[in-house]
Protein backbone atom coordinates (compact mmCIF):
# COMPACT_ATOMS: atom_id res chain seq x y z
CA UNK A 1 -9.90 3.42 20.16
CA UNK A 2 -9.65 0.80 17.44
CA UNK A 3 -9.27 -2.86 18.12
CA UNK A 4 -6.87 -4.85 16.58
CA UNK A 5 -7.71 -5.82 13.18
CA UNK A 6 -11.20 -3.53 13.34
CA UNK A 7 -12.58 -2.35 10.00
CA UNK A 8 -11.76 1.45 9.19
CA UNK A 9 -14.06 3.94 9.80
CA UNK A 10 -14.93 6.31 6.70
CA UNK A 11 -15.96 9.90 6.79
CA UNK A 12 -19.51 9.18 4.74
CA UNK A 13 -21.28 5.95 4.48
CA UNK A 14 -20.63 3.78 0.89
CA UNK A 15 -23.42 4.23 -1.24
CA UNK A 16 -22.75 1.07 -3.01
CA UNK A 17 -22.56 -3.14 -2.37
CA UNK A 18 -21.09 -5.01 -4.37
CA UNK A 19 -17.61 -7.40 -5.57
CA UNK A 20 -14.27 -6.52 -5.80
CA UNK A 21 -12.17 -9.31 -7.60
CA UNK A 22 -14.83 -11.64 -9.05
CA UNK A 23 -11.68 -12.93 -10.77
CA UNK A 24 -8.07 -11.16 -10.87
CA UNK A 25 -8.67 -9.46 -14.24
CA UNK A 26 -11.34 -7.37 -12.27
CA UNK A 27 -7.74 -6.14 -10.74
CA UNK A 28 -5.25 -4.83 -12.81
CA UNK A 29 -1.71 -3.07 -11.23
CA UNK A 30 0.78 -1.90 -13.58
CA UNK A 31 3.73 -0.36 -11.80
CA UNK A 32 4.89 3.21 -12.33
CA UNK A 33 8.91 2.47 -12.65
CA UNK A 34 10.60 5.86 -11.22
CA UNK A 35 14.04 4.22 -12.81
CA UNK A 36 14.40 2.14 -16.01
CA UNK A 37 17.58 0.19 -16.74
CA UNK A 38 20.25 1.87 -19.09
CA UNK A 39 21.62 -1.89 -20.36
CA UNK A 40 24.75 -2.63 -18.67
CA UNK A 41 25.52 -3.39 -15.45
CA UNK A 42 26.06 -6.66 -12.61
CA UNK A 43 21.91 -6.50 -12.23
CA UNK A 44 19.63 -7.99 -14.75
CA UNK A 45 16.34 -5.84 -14.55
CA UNK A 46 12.81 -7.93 -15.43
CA UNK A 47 9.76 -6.61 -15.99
CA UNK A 48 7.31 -9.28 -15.00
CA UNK A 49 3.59 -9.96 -15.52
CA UNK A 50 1.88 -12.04 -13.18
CA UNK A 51 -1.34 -13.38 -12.80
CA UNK A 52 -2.70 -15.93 -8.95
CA UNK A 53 1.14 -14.96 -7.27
CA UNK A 54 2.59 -12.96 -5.01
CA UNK A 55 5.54 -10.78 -5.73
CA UNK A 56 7.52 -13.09 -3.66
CA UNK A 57 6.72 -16.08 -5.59
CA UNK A 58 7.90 -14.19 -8.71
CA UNK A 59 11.42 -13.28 -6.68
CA UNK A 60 11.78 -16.89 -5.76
CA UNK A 61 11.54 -18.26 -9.02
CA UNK A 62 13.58 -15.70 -10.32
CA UNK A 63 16.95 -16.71 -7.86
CA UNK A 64 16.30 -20.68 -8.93
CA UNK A 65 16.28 -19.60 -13.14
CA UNK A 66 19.44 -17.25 -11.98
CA UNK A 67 21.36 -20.00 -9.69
CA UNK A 68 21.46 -17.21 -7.03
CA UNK A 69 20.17 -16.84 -3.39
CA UNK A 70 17.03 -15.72 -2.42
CA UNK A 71 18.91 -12.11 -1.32
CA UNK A 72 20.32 -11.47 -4.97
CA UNK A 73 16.83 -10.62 -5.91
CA UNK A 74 14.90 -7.07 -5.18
CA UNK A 75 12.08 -5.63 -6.28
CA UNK A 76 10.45 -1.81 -5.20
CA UNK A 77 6.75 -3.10 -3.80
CA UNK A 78 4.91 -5.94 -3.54
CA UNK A 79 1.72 -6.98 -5.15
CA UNK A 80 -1.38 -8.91 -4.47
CA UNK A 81 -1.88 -12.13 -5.47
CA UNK A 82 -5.41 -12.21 -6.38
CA UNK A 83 -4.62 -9.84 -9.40
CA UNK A 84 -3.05 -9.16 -12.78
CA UNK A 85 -0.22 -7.32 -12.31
CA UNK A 86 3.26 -6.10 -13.98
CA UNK A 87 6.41 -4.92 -11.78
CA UNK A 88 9.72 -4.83 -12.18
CA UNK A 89 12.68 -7.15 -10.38
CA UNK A 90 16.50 -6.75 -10.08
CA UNK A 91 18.64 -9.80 -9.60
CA UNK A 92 22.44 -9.69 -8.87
CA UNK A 93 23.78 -12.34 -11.26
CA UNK A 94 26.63 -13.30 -13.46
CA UNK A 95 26.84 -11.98 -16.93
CA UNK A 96 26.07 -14.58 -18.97
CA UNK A 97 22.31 -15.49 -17.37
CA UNK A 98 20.33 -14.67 -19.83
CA UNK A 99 16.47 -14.61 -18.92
CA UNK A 100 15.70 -16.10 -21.98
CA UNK A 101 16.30 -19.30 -21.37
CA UNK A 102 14.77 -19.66 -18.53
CA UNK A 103 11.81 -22.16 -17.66
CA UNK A 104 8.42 -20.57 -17.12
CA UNK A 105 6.26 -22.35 -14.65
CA UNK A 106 3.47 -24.01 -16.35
CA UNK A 107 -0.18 -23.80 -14.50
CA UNK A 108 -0.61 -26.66 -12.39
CA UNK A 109 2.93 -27.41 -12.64
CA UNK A 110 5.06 -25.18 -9.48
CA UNK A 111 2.57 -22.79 -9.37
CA UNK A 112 -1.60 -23.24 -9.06
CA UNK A 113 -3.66 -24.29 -11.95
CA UNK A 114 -5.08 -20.80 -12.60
CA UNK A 115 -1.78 -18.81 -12.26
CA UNK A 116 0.76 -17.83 -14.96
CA UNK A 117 4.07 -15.17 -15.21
CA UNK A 118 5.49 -13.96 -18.43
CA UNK A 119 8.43 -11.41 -18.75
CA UNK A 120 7.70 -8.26 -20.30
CA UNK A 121 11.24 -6.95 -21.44
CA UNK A 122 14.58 -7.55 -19.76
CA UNK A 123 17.74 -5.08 -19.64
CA UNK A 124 21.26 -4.88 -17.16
CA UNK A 125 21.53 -2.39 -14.72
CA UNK A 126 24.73 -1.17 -12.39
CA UNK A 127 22.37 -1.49 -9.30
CA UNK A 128 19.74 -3.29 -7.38
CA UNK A 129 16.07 -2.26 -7.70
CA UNK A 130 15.51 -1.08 -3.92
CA UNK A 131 12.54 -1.12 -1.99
CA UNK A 132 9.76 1.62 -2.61
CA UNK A 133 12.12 3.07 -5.42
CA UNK A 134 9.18 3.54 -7.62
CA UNK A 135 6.97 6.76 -9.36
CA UNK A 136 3.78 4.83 -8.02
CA UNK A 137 1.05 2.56 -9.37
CA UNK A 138 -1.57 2.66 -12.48
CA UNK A 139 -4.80 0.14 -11.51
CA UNK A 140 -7.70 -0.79 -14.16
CA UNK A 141 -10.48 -1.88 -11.79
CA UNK A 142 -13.94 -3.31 -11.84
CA UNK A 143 -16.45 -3.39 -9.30
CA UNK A 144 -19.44 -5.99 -10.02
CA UNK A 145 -22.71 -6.88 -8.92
CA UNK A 146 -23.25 -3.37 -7.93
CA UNK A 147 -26.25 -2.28 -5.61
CA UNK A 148 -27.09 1.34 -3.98
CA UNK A 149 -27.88 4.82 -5.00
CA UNK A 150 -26.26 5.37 -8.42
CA UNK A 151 -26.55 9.33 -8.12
CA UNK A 152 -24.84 9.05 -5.02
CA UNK A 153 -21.91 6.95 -5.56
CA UNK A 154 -21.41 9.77 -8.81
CA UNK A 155 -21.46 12.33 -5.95
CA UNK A 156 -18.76 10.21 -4.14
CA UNK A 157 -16.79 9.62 -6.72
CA UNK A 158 -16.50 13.01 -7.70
CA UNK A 159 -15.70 14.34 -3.77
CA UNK A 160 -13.27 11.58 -3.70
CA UNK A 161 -11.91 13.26 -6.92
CA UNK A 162 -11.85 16.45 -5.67
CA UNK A 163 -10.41 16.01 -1.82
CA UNK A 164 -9.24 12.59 -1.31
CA UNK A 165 -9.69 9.36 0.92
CA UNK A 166 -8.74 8.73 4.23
CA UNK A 167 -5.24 6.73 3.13
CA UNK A 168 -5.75 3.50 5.25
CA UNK A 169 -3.58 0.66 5.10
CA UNK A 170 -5.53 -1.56 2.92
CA UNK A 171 -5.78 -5.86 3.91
CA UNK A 172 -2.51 -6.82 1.40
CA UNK A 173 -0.64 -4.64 4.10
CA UNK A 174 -1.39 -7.27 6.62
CA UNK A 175 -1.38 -10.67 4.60
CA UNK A 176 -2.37 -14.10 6.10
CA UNK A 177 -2.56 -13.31 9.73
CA UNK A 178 0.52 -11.47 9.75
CA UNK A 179 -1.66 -8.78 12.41
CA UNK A 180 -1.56 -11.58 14.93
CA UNK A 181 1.80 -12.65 14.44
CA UNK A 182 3.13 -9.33 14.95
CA UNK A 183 0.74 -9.22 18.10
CA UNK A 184 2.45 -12.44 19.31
CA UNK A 185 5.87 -12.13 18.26
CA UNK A 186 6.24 -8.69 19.56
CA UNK A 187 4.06 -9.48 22.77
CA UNK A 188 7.00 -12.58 23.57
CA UNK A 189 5.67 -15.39 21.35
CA UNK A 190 7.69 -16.75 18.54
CA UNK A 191 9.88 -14.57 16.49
CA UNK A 192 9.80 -14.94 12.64
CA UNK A 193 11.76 -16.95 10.13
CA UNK A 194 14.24 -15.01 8.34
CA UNK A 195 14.45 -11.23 7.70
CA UNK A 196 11.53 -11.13 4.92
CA UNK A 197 8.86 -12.33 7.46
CA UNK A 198 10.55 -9.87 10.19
CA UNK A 199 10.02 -7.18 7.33
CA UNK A 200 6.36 -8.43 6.92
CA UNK A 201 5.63 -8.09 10.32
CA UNK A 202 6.97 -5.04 11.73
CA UNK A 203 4.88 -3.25 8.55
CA UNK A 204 1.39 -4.92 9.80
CA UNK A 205 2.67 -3.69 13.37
CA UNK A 206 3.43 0.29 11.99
CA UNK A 207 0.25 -0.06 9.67
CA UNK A 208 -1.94 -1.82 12.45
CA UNK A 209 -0.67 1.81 14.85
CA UNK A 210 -1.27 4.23 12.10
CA UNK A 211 -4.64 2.64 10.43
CA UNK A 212 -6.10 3.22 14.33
CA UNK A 213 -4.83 6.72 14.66
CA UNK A 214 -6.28 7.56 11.11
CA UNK A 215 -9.50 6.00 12.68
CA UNK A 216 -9.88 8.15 15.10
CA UNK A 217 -9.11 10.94 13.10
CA UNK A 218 -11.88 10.58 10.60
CA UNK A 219 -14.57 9.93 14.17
CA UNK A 220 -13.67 13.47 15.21
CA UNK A 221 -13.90 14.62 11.52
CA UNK A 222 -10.67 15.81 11.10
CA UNK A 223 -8.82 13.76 9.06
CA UNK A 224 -8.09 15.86 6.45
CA UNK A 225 -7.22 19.02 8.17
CA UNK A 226 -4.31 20.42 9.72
CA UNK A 227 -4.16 21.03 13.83
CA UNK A 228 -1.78 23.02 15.78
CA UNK A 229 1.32 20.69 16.50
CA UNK A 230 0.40 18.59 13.34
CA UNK A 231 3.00 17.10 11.21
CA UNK A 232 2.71 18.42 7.90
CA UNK A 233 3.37 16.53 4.76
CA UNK A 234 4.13 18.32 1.44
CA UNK A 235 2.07 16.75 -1.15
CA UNK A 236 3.75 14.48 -3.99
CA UNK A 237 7.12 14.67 -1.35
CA UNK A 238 8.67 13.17 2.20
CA UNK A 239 8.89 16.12 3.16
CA UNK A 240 7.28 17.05 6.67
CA UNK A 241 7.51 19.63 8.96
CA UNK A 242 5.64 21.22 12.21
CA UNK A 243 2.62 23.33 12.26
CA UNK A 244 2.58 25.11 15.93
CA UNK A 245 -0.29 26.94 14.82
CA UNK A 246 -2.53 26.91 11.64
CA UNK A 247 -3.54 30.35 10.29
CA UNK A 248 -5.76 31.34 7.31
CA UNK A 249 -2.39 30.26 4.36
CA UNK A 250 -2.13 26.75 5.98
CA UNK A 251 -5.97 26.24 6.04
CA UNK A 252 -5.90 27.18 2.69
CA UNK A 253 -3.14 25.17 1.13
CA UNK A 254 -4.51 21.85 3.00
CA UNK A 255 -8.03 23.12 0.65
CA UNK A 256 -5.94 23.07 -2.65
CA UNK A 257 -4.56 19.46 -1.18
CA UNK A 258 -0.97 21.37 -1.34
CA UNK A 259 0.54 19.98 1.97
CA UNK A 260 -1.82 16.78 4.24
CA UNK A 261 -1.76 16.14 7.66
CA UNK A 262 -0.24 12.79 9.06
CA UNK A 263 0.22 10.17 11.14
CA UNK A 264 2.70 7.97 12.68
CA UNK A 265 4.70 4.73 11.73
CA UNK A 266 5.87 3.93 14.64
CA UNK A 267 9.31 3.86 15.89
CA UNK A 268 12.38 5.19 18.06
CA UNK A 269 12.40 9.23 18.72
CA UNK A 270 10.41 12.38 18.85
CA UNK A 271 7.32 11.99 16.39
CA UNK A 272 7.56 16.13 16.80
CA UNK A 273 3.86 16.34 17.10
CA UNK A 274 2.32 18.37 19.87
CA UNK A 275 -0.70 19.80 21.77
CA UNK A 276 -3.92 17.81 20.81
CA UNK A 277 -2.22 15.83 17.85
CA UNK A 278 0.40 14.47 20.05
CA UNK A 279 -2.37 13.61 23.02
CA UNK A 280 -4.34 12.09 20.72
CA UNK A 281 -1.50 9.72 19.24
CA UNK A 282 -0.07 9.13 22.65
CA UNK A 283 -3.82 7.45 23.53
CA UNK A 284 -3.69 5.37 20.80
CA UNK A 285 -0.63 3.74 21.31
CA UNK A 286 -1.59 3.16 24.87
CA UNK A 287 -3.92 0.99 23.70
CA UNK A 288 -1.81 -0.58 21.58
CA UNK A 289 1.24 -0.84 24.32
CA UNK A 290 2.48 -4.23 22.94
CA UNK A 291 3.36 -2.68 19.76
CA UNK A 292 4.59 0.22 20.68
CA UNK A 293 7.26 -1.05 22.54
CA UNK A 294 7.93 -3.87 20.29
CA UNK A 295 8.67 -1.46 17.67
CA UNK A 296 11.15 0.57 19.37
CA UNK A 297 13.03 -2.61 20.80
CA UNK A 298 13.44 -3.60 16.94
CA UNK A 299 15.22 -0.69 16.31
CA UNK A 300 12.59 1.03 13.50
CA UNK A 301 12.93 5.07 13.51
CA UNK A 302 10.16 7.21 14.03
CA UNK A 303 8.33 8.59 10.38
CA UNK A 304 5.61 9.98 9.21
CA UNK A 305 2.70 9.04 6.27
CA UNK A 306 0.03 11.37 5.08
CA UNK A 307 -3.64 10.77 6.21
CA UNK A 308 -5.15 11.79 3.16
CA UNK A 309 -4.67 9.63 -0.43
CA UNK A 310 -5.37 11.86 -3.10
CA UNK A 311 -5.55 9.94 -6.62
CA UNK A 312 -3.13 11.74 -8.88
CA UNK A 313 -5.75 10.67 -11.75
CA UNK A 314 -9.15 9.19 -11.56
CA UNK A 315 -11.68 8.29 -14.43
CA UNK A 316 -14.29 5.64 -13.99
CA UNK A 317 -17.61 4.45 -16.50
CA UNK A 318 -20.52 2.88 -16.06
CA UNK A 319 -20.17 -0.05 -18.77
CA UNK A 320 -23.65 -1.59 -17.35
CA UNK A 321 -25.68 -0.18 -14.50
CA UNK A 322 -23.86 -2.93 -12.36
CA UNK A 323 -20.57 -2.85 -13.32
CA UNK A 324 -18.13 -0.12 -12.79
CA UNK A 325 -14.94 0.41 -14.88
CA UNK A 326 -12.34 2.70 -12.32
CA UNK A 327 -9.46 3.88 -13.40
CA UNK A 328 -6.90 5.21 -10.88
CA UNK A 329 -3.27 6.07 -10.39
CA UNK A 330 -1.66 6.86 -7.07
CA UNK A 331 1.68 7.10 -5.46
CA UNK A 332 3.80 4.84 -4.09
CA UNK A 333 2.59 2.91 -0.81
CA UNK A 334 -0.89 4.32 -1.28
CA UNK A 335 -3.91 1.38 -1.32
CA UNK A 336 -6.65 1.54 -4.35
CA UNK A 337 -8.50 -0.51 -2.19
CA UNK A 338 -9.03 2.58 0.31
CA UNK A 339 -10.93 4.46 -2.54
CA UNK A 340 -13.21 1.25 -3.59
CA UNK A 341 -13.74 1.04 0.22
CA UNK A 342 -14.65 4.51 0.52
CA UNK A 343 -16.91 3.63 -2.50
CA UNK A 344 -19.06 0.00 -1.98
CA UNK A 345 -19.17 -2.01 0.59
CA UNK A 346 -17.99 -5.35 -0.65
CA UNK A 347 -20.48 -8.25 -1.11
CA UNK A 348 -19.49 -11.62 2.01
CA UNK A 349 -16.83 -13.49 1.48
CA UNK A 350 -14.88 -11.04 -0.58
C-alpha cells in the first residue's frame, strides 16, 4: 500500500520530461461559474483575477476593502498560487460598499513583488457563493523544456483523450505540509487554528485515503473498470449507486465513459461497497488507521469520487518541438495537473 505522501502510480509510463510553471502564465485557470449574479441582493459578487496568491489571500483582502469579517466572504474553489487565474467571490456586506473604491494592493506593497489582483466585473446577489458551487474549470497550459518520444506523448495524449486519467488528488490538494499536519493533528498532536485550517486538513486527510486507494487500483490495472460491489458514479453527476455484479451493459457503458468507478472520501457510515472492492478499501485504510479514525471522530460522512478524470474538452499544439500549448477543461474538483502528470515527468525542483 501507499505511503504517506508517495508519488501516484500511473497506468503507462510518461513519455515526456520537462517544466510545468516556468512562470505562472505557463498556468492559466479561468473558472467555469455554474451561477452568475442577477444584480441585487445583500452579497456583492467579484470576479477576480489574480496572479503569485492564493484564493485565500484574495478573500482576505476582500473582508478588509468591505469592513467585514473574514466569514462574510465565500468563494466555490480555491486556486493555486503559482498561477494566473480568475474566480469568482461573494461577500456579505452593506449596500453602499462599492468595490470600486477599493485599494488594490500594489506589488511589493501587502502582497510579493511579482504578484498583482484586478477585478474583472462586480454585481449583487441575494446569496453567498458556496463552496464547490461551480460548472468546473477552463486551464491554458504550457509545458517547457520538453524531452522524450514526441510520437508517443501524441499517442498519450490522444488515449488520455479518448478514456481518461486516473483522477488523483493533485499537490494544491495538500498545500504546505498540510499531509503531516493532518497526520499529527489527527494522530493527537496539535489541532488547527480556526475552522479554515480544520477544512484544509481534513481534505489532505480524505485526499491522502483516496489518492492511495486509486493507487492501488491502477497496480492491479483496474482503475477504470467497474467490479462487482463497486460504487458506481454517473458521469457529469453525484450520483452513485451499487454494482453487485457487472454484466455485458455495465462493461459497456464504463467503455463509452457513461458511468466510472470510485473511491472513498472517507468518513462516518456504510461506503456500500462490497466483495473485492470493499476488501481492497478496507486494507488500505488499515494502513492508514490514524486517519481513518480521525475522520470519523470529526464527524465527516462517508462519499464517494470517481477514479477516472475524463477532460470534458482537450486540444493541445506543438508551438516549438519543446513547448507544448494544452488546452483543457474539466469539472469541478478534478486536478489538470493529473493529466500533465500522466503526460511528462516534471524536470527537479518543480
Amino acid at each position: 500500500m501507499t505511503a504517506p505522501g508517495n508519488a501516484p502510480v500511473w497506468p503507462w509510463e510518461a513519455p515526456l520530461q520537462g517544466r510545468l510553471k516556468a512562470s505562472p502564465e505557463d498556468f492559466r485557470v479561468e473558472e467555469l461559474p455554474a451561477t452568475l449574479p442577477d444584480g441585487a441582493g445583500e452579497h456583492l459578487w467579484l470576479e477576480i483575477e489574480k496572479r503569485g496568491l492564493n484564493t485565500e489571500d484574495v478573500a482576505v483582502w476582500i473582508a478588509r476593502s468591505a469592513g467585514v469579517g473574514r466569514g462574510a466572504v465565500s468563494y466555490a474553489g480555491r486556486k493555486d498560487r503559482h498561477a494566473v487565474t480568475r474566480q469568482w467571490f461573494s461577500v456579505a456586506c452593506a449596500p453602499e460598499v462599492d468595490s470600486a473604491s477599493w485599494a488594490v494592493p500594489k506589488p511589493g506593497e501587502a502582497i510579493a513583488a511579482d504578484a498583482w489582483l484586478r477585478v474583472c466585473r462586480h454585481a449583487r446577489h441575494a446569496r453567498k457563493l458556496r463552496t464547490g458551487h461551480l460548472a468546473g474549470n477552463r486551464f491554458t497550459l504550457r509545458l517547457r523544456e520538453l524531452e522524450g518520444d514526441g510520437d508517443m506523448a501524441e499517442q498519450v495524449l490522444e488515449r488520455i483523450r479518448a478514456g481518461g486519467v486516473p483522477a488523483y488528488f493533485g499537490e494544491q490538494r495538500f498545500g504546505h505540509a498540510n499531509r503531516e499536519r493532518a497526520y499529527d493533528w489527527l494522530g493527537g498532536g496539535r489541532r488547527p487554528r480556526g475552522r479554515n485550517q480544520r477544512s484544509l486538513l481534513l481534505s489532505a486527510a480524505r485526499a491522502e485515503l483516496f489518492n492511495a486507494v486509486l493507487a492501488e487500483r491502477v497496480r492491479r490495472g483496474d482503475w477504470d473498470r467497474i467490479l462487482p460491489g463497486e460504487r458506481v458514479n454517473l458521469d457529469g453527476t453525484g450520483s452513485v449507486f451499487t454494482a453487485e455484479s457487472v454484466d455485458a451493459e455495465l462493461e459497456a457503458r464504463a467503455a463509452r465513459l457513461d458511468v466510472h468507478p470510485t473511491g472513498p472520501l472517507w468518513g462516518r457510515g456504510d461506503p456500500g461497497t462490497g466483495g473485492e472492492v470493499r476488501e481492497l478499501e478496507d486494507a488500505v485504510a488499515a494502513q492508514h488507521e490514524v486517519l481513518v479514525r480521525g475522520l470519523e471522530a470529526e464527524g465527516l460522512k462517508a462519499a464517494r469520487r470517481a477514479l477516472r478524470l475524463v477532460p470534458r474538452s482537450m486540444e493541445w499544439e506543438w508551438e516549438t518541438s519543446r513547448v507544448l500549448r494544452l488546452q483543457l477543461e474539466l469539472g469541478p474538483g478534478e486536478y489538470a495537473t493529473s493529466v500533465v502528470e500522466a503526460l511528462m515527468r516534471t524536470s527537479a525542483g518543480e
